[in-house]
Protein backbone atom coordinates (compact mmCIF):
# COMPACT_ATOMS: atom_id res chain seq x y z
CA UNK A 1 0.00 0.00 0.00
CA UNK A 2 2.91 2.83 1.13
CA UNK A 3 4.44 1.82 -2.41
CA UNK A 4 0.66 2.89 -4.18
CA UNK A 5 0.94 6.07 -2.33
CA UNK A 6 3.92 6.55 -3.61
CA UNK A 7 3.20 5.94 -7.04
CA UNK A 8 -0.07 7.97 -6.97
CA UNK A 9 1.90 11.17 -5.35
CA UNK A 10 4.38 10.85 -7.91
CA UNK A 11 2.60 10.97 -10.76
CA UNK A 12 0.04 13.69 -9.25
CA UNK A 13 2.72 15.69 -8.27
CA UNK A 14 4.77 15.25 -12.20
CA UNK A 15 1.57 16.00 -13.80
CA UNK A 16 -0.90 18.73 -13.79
CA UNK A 17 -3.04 17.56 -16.42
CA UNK A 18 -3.53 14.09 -14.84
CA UNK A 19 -4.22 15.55 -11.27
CA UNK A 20 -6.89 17.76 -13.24
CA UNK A 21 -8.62 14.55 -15.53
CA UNK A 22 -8.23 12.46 -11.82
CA UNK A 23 -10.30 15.51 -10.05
CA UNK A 24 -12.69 16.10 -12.54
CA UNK A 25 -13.67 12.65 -13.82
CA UNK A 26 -16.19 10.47 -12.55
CA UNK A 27 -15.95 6.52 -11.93
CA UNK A 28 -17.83 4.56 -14.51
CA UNK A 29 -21.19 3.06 -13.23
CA UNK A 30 -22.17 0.29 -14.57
CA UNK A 31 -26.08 0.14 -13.11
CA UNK A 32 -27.91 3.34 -11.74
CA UNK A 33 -30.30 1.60 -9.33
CA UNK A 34 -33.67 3.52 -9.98
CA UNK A 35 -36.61 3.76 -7.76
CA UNK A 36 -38.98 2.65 -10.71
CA UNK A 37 -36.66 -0.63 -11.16
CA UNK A 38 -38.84 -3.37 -10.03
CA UNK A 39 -37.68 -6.78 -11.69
CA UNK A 40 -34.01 -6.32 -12.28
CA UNK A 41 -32.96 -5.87 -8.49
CA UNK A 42 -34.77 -8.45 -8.00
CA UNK A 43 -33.56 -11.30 -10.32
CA UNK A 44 -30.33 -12.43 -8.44
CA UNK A 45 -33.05 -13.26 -5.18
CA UNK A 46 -35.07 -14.87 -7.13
CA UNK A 47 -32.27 -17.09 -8.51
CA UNK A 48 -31.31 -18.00 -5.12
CA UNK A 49 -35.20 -18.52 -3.87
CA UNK A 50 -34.89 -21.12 -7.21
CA UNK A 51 -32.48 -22.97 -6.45
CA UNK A 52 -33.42 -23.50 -2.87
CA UNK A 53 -36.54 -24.52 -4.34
CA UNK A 54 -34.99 -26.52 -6.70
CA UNK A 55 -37.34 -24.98 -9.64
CA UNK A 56 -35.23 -26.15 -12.45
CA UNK A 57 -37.36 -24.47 -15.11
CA UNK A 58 -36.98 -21.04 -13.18
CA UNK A 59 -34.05 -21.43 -12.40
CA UNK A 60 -32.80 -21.69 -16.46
CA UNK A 61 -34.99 -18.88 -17.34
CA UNK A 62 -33.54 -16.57 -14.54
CA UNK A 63 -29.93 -17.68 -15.64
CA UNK A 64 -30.59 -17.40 -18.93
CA UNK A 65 -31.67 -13.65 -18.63
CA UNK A 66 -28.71 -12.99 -16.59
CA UNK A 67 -26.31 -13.89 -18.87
CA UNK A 68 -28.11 -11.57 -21.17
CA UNK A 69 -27.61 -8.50 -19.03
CA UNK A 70 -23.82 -9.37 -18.32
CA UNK A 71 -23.39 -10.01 -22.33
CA UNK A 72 -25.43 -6.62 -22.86
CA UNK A 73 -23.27 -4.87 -20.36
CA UNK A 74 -20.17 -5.44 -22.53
CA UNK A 75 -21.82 -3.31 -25.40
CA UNK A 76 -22.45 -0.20 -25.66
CA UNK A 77 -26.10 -0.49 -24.66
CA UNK A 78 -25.89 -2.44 -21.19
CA UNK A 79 -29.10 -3.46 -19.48
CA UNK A 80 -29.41 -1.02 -16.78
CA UNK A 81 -33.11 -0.52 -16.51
CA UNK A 82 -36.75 -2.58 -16.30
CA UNK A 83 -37.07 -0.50 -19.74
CA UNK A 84 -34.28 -2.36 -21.41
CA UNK A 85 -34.66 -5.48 -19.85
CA UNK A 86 -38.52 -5.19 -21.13
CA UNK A 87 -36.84 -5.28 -24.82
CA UNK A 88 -34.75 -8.01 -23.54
CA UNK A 89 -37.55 -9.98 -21.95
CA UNK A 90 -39.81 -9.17 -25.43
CA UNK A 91 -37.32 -10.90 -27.55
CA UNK A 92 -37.33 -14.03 -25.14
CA UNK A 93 -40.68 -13.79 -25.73
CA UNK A 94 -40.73 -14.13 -29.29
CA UNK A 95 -37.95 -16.67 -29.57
CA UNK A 96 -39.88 -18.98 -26.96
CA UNK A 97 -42.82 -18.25 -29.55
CA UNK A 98 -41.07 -19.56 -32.23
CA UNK A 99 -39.92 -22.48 -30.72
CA UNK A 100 -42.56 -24.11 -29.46
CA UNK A 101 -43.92 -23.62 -33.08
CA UNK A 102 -40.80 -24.95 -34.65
CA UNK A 103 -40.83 -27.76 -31.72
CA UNK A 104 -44.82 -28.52 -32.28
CA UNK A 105 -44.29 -29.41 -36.05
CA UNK A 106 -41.78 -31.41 -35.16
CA UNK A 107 -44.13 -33.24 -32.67
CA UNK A 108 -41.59 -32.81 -29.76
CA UNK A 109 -44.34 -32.67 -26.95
CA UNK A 110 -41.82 -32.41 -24.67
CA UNK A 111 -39.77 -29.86 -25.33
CA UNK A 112 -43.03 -28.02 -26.38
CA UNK A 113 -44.01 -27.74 -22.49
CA UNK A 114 -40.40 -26.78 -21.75
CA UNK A 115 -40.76 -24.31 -23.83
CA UNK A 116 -44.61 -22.87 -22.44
CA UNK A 117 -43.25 -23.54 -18.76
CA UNK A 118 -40.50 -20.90 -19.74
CA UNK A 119 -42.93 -18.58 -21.58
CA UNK A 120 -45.10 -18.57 -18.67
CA UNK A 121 -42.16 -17.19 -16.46
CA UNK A 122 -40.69 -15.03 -18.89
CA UNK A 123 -44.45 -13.17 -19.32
CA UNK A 124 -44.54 -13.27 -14.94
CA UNK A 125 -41.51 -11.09 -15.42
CA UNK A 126 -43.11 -8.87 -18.04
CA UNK A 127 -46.24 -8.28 -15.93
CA UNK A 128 -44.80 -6.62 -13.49
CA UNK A 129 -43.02 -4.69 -15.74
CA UNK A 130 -44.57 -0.64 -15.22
CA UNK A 131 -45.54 -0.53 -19.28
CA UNK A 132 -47.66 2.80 -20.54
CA UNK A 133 -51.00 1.95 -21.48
CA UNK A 134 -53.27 1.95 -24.01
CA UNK A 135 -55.40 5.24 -23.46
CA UNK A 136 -52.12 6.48 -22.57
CA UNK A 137 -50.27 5.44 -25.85
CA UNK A 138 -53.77 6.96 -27.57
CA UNK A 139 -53.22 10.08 -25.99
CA UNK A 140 -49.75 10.77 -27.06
CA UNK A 141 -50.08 9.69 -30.33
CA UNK A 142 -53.05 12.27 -31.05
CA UNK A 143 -50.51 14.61 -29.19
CA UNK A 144 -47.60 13.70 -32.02
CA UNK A 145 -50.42 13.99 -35.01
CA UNK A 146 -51.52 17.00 -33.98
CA UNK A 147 -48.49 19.08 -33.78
CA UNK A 148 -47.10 17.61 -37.35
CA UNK A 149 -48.27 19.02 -40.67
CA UNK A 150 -50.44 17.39 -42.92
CA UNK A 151 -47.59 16.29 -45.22
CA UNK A 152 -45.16 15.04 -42.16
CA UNK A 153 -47.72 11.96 -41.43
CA UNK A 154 -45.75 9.53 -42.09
CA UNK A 155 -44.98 6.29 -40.11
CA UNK A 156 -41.24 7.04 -39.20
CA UNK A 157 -41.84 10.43 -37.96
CA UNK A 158 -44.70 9.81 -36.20
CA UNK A 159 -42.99 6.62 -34.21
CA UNK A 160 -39.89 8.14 -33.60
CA UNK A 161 -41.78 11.32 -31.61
CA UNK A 162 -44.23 9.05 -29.79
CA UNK A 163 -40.62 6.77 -28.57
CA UNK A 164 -39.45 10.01 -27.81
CA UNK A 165 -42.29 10.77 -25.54
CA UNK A 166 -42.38 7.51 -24.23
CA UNK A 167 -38.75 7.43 -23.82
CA UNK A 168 -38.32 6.02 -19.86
CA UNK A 169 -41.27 3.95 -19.78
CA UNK A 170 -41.33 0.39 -22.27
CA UNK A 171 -44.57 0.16 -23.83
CA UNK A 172 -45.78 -2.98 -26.43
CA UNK A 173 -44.34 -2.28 -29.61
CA UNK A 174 -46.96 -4.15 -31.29
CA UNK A 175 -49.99 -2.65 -30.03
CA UNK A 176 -48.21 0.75 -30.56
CA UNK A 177 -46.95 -0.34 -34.39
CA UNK A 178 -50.75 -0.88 -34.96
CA UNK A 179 -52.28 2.80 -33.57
CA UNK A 180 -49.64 4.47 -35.65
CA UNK A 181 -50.45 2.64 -38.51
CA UNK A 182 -54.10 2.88 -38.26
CA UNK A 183 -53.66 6.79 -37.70
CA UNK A 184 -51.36 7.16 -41.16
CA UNK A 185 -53.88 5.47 -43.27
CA UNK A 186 -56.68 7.47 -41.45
CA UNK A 187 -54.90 10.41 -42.57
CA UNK A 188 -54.32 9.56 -45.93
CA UNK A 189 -57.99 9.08 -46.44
């Protein structure tokens, strides 16, 4: 330790510029632990509670998402919030869809209720997800509409405004895909 000191009041002293960038720069942070975070403080207590349980299909799903957020948190876009982790939890979603399709034509029963038993837990984990509503996706969409000219309605606009809006708070793309769309061709008419 006495030889760290040493080293650090070395260098501070040699340099001013590095004393300055030392004073003035921040540590990195690698999760900002929110008050509206709900699930992903959660998730490593839940692992635990699974494996004393000894809820094997729980357990997978739970390590299976967190090996998503520690992959995620190597990009540029790491999995800090219940937003992101919404996405992240979407896409599960979809490939758990997909499989038990894929696995059903196959006539692979079993891995068919794998596959539903870990759909059921990944949509437990998007319930209690805080997601903005429908009236509430209505509203801001009108909002977006109105303020644009007549010649501005267009899909891509409109979307990337109402995101914009929406911006903190995950919402179901789907459902939101559809109002937009139904407003552009109501507009075109």
């Amino acid at each position: 330790m006495p030889l760290l000191r040493l080293a650090r009041s070395r260098y501070l002293t040699s340099s001013p510029t590095l004393l300055r960038t030392l004073a003035t720069t921040h540590p990195l942070r690698y999760h900002e632990d929110t008050s509206s975070d709900i699930v992903i403080p959660r998730l490593k207590a839940d692992l635990k509670d699974a494996m004393r349980a000894k809820d094997k299909p729980r357990l997978d799903v739970i390590r299976a998402i967190l090996a998503e957020i520690t992959n995620a948190s190597k990009t540029a876009k790491p999995i800090s919030s219940d937003a992101r982790l919404y996405s992240l939890l979407q896409k599960q979603i979809n490939a758990a869809r997909s499989a038990i399709d894929e696995f059903s034509n196959a006539k692979r029963d079993d891995l068919v209720e794998k596959e539903q038993g870990q759909l059921k837990i990944l949509k437990d984990y998007t319930q209690e997800i805080p997601t903005v509503s429908a009236e509430e996706m209505d509203r801001i969409v009108a909002d977006v509409v109105q303020r644009l000219d007549k010649s501005e309605v267009k899909f891509g606009p409109i979307m990337g405004k109402v995101m914009g809006a929406m911006s903190p708070r995950p919402c179901d793309l789907d459902l939101l895909r559809g109002k937009i769309e139904e407003v552009v061709r109501l507009k075109k008419e």
